[in-house]
PDB file of N, CA and C in Angstrom:
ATOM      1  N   UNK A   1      -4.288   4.785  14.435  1.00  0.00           N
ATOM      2  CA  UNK A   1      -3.130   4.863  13.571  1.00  0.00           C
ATOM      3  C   UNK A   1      -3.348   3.905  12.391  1.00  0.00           C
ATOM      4  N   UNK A   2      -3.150   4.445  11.234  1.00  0.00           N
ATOM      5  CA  UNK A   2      -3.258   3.662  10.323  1.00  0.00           C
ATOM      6  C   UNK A   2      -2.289   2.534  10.035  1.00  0.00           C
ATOM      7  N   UNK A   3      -2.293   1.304   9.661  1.00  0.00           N
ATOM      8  CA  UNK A   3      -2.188   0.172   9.412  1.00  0.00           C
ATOM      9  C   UNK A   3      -0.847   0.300   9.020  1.00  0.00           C
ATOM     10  N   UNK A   4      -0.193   0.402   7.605  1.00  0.00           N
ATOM     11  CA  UNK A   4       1.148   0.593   7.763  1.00  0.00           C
ATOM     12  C   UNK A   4       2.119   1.449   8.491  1.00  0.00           C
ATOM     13  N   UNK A   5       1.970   2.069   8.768  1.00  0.00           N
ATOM     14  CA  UNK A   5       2.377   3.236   9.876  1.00  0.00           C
ATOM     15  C   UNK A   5       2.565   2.279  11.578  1.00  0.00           C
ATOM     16  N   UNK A   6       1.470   1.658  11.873  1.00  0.00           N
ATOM     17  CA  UNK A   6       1.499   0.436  12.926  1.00  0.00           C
ATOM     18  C   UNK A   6       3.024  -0.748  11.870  1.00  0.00           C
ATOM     19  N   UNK A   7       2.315  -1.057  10.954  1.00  0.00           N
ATOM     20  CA  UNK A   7       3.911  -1.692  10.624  1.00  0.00           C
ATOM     21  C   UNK A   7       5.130  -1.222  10.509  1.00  0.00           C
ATOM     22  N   UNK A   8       5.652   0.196  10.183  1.00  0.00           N
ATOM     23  CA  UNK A   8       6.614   0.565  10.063  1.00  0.00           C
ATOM     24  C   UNK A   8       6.760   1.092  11.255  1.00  0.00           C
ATOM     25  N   UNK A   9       6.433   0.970  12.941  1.00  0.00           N
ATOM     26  CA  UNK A   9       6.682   0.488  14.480  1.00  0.00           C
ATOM     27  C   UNK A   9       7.752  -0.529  14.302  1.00  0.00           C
ATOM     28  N   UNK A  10       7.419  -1.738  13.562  1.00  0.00           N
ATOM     29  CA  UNK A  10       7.692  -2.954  14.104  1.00  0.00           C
ATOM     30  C   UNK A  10       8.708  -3.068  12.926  1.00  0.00           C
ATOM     31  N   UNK A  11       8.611  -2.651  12.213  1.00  0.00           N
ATOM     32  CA  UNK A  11       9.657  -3.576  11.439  1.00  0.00           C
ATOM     33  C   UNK A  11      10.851  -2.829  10.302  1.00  0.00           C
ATOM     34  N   UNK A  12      11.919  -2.655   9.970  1.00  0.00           N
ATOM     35  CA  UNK A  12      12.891  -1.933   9.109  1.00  0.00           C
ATOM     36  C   UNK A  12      12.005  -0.904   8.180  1.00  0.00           C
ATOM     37  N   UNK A  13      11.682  -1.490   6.872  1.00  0.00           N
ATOM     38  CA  UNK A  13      11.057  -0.943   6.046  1.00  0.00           C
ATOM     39  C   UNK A  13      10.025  -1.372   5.478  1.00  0.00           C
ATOM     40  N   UNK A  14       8.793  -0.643   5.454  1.00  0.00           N
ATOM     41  CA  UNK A  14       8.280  -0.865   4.625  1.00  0.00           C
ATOM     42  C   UNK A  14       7.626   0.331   3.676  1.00  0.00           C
ATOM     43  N   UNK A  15       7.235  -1.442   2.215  1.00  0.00           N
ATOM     44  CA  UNK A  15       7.633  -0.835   0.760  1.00  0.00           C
ATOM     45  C   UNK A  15       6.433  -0.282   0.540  1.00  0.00           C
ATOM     46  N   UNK A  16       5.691   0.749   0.413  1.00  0.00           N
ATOM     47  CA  UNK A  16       3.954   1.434  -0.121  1.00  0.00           C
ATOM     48  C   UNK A  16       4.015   1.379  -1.821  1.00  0.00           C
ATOM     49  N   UNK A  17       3.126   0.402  -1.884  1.00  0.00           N
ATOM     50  CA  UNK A  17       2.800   0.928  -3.695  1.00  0.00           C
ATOM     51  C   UNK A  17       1.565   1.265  -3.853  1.00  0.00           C
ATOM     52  N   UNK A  18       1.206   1.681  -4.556  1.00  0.00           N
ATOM     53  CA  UNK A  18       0.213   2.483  -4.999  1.00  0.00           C
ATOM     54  C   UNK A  18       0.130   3.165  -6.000  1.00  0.00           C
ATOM     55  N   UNK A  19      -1.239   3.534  -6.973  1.00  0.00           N
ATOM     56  CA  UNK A  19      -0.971   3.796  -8.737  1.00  0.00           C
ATOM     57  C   UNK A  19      -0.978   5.225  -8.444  1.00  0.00           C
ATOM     58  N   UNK A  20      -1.828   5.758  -7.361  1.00  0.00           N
ATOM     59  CA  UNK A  20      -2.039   6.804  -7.205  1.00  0.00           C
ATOM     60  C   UNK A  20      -0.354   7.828  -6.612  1.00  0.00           C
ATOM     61  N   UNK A  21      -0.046   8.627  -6.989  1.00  0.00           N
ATOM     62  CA  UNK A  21       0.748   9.341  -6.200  1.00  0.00           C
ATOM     63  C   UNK A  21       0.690  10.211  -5.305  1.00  0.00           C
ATOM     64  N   UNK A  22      -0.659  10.825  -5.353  1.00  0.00           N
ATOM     65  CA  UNK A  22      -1.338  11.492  -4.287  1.00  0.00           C
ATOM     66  C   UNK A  22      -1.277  11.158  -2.669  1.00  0.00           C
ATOM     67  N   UNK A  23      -1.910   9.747  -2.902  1.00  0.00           N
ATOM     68  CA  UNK A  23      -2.087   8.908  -1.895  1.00  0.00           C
ATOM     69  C   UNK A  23      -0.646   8.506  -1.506  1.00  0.00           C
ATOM     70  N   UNK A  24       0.236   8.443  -1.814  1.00  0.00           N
ATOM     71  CA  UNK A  24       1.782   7.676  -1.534  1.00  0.00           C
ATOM     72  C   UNK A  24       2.369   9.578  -0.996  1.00  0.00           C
ATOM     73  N   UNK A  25       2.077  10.680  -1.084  1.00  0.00           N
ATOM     74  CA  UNK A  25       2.336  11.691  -0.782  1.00  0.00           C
ATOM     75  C   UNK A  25       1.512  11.758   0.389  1.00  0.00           C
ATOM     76  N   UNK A  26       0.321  11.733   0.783  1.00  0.00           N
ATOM     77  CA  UNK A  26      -0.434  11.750   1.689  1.00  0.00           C
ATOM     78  C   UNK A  26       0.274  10.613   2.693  1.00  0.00           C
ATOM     79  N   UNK A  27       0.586   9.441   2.445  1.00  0.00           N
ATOM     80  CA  UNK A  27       1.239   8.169   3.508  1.00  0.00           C
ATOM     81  C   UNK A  27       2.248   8.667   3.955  1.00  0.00           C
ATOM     82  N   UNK A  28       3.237   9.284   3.177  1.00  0.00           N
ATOM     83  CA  UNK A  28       4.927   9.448   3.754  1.00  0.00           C
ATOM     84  C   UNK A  28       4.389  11.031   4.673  1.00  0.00           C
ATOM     85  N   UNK A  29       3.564  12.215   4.423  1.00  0.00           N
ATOM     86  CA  UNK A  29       2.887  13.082   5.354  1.00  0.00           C
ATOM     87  C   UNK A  29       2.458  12.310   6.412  1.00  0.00           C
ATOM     88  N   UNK A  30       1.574  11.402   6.371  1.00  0.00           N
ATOM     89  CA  UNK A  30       1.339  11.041   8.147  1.00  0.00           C
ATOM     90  C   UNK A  30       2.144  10.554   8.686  1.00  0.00           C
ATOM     91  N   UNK A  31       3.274   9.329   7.809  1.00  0.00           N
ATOM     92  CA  UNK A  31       4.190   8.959   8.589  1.00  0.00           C
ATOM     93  C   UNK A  31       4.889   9.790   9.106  1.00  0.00           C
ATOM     94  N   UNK A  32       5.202  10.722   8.626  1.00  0.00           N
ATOM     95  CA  UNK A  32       6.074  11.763   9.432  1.00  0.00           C
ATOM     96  C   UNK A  32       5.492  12.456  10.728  1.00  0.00           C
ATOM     97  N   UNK A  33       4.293  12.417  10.694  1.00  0.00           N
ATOM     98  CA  UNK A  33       3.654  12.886  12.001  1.00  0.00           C
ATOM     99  C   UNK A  33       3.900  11.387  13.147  1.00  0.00           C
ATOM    100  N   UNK A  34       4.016  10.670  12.434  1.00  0.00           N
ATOM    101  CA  UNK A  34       3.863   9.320  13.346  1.00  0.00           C
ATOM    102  C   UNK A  34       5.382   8.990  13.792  1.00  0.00           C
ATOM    103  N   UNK A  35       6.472   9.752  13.340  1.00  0.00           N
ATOM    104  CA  UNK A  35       7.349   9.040  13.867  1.00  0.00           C
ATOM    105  C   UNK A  35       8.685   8.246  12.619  1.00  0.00           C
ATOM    106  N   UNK A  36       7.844   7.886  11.557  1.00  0.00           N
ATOM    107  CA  UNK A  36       8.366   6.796  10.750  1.00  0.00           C
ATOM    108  C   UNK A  36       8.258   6.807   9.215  1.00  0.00           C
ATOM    109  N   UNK A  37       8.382   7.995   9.024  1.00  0.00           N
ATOM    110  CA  UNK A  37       8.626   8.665   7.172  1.00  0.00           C
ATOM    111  C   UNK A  37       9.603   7.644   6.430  1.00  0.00           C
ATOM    112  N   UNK A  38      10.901   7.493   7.687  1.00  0.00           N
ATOM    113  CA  UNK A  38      11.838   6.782   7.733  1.00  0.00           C
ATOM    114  C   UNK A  38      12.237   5.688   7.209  1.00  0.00           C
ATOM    115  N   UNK A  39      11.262   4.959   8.181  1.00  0.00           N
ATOM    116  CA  UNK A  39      10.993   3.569   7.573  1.00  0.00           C
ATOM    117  C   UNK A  39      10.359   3.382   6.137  1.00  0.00           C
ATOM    118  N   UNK A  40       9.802   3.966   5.688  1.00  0.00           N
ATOM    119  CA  UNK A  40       8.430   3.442   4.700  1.00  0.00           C
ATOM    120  C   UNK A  40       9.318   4.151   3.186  1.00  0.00           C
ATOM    121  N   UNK A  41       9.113   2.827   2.067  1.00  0.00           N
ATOM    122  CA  UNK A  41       9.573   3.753   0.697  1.00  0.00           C
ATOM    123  C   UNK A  41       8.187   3.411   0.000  1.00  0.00           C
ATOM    124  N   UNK A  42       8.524   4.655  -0.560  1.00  0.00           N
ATOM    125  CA  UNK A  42       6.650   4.636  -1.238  1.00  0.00           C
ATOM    126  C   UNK A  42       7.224   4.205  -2.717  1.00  0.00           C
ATOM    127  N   UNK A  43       6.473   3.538  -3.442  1.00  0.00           N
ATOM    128  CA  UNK A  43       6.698   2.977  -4.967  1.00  0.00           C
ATOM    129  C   UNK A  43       5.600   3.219  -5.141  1.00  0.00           C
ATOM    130  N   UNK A  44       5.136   4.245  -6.774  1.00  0.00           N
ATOM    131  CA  UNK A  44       4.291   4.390  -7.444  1.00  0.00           C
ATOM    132  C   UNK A  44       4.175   3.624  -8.787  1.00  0.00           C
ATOM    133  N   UNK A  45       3.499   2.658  -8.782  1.00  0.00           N
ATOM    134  CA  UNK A  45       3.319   1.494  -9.762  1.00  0.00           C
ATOM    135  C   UNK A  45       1.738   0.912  -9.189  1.00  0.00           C
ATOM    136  N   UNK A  46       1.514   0.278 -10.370  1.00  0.00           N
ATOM    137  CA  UNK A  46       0.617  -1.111 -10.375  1.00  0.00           C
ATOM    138  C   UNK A  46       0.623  -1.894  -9.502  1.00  0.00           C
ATOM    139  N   UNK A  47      -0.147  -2.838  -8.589  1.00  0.00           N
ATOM    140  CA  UNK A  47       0.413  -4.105  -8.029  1.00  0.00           C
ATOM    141  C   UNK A  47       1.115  -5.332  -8.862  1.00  0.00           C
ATOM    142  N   UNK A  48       0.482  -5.123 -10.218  1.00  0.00           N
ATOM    143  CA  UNK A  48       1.058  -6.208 -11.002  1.00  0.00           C
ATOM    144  C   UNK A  48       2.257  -6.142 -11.585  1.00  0.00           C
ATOM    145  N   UNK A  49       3.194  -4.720 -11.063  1.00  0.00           N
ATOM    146  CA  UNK A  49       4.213  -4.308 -11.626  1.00  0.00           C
ATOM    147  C   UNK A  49       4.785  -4.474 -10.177  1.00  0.00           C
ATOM    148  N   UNK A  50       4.744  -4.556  -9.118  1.00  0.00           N
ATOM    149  CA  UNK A  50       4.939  -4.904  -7.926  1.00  0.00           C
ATOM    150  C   UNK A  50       5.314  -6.550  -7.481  1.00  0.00           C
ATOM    151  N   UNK A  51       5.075  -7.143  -7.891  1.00  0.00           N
ATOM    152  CA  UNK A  51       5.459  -8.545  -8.439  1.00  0.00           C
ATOM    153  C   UNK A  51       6.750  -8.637  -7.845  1.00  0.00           C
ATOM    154  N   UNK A  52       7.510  -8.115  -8.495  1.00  0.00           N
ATOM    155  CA  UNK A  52       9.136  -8.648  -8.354  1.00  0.00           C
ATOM    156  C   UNK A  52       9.881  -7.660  -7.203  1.00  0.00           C
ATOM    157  N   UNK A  53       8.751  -7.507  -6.278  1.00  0.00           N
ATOM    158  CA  UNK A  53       9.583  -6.922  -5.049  1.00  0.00           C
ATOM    159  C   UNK A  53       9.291  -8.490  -4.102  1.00  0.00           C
ATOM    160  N   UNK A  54      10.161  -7.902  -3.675  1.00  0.00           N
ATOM    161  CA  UNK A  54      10.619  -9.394  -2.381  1.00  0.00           C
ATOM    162  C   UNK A  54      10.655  -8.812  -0.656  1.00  0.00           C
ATOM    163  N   UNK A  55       9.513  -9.701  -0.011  1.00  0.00           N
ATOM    164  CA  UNK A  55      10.268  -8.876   1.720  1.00  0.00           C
ATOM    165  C   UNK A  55       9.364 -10.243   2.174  1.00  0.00           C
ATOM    166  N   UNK A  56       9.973  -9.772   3.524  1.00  0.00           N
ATOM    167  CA  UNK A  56       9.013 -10.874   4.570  1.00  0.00           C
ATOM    168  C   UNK A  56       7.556 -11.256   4.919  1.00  0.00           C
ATOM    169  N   UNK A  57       6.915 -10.377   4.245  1.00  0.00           N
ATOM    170  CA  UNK A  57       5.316 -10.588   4.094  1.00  0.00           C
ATOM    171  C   UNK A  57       5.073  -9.538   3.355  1.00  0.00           C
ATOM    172  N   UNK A  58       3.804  -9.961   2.897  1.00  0.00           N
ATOM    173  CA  UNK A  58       2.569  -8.789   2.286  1.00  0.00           C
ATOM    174  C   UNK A  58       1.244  -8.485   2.835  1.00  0.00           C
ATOM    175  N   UNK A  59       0.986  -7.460   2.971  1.00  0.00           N
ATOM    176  CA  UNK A  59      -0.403  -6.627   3.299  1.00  0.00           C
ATOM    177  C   UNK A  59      -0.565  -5.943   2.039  1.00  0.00           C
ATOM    178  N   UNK A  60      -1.985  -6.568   1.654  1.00  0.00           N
ATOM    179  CA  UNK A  60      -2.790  -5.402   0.292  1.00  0.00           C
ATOM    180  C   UNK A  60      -4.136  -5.431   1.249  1.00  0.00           C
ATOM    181  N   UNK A  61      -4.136  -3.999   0.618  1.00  0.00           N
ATOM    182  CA  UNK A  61      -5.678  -3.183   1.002  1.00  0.00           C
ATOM    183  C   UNK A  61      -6.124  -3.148   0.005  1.00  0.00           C
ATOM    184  N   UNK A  62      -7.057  -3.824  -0.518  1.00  0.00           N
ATOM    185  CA  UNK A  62      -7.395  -3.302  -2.053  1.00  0.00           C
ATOM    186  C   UNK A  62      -8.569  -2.322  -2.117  1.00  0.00           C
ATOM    187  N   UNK A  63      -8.930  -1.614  -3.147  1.00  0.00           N
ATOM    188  CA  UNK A  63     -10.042  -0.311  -3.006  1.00  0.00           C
ATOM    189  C   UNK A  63     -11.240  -0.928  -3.059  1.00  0.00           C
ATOM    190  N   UNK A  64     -12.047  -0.560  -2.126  1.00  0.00           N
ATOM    191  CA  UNK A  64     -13.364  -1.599  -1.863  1.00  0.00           C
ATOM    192  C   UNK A  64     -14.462  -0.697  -2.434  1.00  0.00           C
ATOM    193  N   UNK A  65     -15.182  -1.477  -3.556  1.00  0.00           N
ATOM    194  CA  UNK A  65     -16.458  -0.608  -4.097  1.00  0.00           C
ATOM    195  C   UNK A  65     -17.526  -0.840  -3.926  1.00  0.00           C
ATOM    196  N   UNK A  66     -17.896  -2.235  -2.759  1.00  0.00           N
ATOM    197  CA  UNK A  66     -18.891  -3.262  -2.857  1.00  0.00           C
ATOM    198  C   UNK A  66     -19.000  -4.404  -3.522  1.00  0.00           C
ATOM    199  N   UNK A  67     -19.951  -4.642  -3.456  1.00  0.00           N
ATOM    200  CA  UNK A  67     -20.367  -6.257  -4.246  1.00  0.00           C
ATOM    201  C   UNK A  67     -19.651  -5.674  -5.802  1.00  0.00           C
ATOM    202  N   UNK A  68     -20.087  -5.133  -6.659  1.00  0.00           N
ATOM    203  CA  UNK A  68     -20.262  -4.602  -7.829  1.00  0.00           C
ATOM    204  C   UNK A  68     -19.015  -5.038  -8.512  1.00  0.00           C
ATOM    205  N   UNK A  69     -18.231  -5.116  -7.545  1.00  0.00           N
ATOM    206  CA  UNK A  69     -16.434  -5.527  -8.204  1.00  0.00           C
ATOM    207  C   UNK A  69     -16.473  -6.369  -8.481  1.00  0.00           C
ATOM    208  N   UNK A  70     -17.815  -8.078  -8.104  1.00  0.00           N
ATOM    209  CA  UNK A  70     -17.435  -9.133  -8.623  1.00  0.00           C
ATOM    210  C   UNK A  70     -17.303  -9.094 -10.216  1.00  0.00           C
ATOM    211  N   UNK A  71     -18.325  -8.098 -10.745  1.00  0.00           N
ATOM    212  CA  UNK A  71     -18.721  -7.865 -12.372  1.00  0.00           C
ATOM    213  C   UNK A  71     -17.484  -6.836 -12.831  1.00  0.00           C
ATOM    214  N   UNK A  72     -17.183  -6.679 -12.499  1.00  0.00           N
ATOM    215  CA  UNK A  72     -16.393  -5.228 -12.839  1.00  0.00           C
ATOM    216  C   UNK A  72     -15.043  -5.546 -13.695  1.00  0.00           C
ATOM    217  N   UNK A  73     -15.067  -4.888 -14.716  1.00  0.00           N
ATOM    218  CA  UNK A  73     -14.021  -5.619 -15.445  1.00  0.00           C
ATOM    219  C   UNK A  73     -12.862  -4.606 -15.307  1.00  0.00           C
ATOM    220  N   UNK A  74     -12.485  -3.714 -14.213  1.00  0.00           N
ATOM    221  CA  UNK A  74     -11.264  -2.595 -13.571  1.00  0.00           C
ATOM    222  C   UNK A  74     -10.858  -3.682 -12.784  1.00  0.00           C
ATOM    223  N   UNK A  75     -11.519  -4.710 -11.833  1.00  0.00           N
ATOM    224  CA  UNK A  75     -10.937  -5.071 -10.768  1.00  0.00           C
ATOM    225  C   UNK A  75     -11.409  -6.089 -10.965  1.00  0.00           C
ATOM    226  N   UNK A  76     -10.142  -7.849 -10.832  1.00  0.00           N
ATOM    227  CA  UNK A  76     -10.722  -9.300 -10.830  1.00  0.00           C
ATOM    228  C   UNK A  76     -10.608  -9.650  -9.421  1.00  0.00           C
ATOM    229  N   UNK A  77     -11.369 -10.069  -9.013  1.00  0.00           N
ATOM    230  CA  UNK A  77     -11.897 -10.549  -7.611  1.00  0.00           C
ATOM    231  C   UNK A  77     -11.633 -11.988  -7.256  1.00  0.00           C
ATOM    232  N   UNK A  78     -11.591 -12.732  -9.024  1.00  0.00           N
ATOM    233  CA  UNK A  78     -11.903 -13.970  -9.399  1.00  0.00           C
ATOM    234  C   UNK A  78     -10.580 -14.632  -8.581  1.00  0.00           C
ATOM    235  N   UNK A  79      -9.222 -13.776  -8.968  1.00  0.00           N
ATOM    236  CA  UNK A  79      -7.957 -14.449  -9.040  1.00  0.00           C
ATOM    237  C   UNK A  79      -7.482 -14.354  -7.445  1.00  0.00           C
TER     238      UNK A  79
END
């Protein structure tokens, strides 16, 4: 079971952001097989536009491309 889907088990809501909307359509589809569509609000934004949400913790998955991201000027690794 995927990772938020295991969190939205345990806890009220949780918030999915993601730039993609595809992918935030694909999450609230499995959750619904899992039980917990319910729980989960999907937000399609930036993470850096994500900022001014507020909850009891955070989990980021960020998109993993390899080493290559240290150089990569799409994704800072630095911060």
């Amino acid at each position: 079971m995927p990772l938020g889907h295991k969190f939205a088990h345990r806890v009220e809501t949780v918030i999915a952001v993601d730039i993609e909307a595809s992918k935030l359509h694909n999450l609230i589809h499995n959750a619904g097989i899992y039980g917990v569509a319910n729980r989960i609000l999907p937000l399609c934004m930036r993470m850096e536009e994500a900022n001014r949400i507020r909850g009891d913790f955070c989990f980021c998955s960020p998109p993993w491309g390899g080493i290559s991201y240290i150089t990569s000027d799409l994704y800072s690794v630095a911060k």
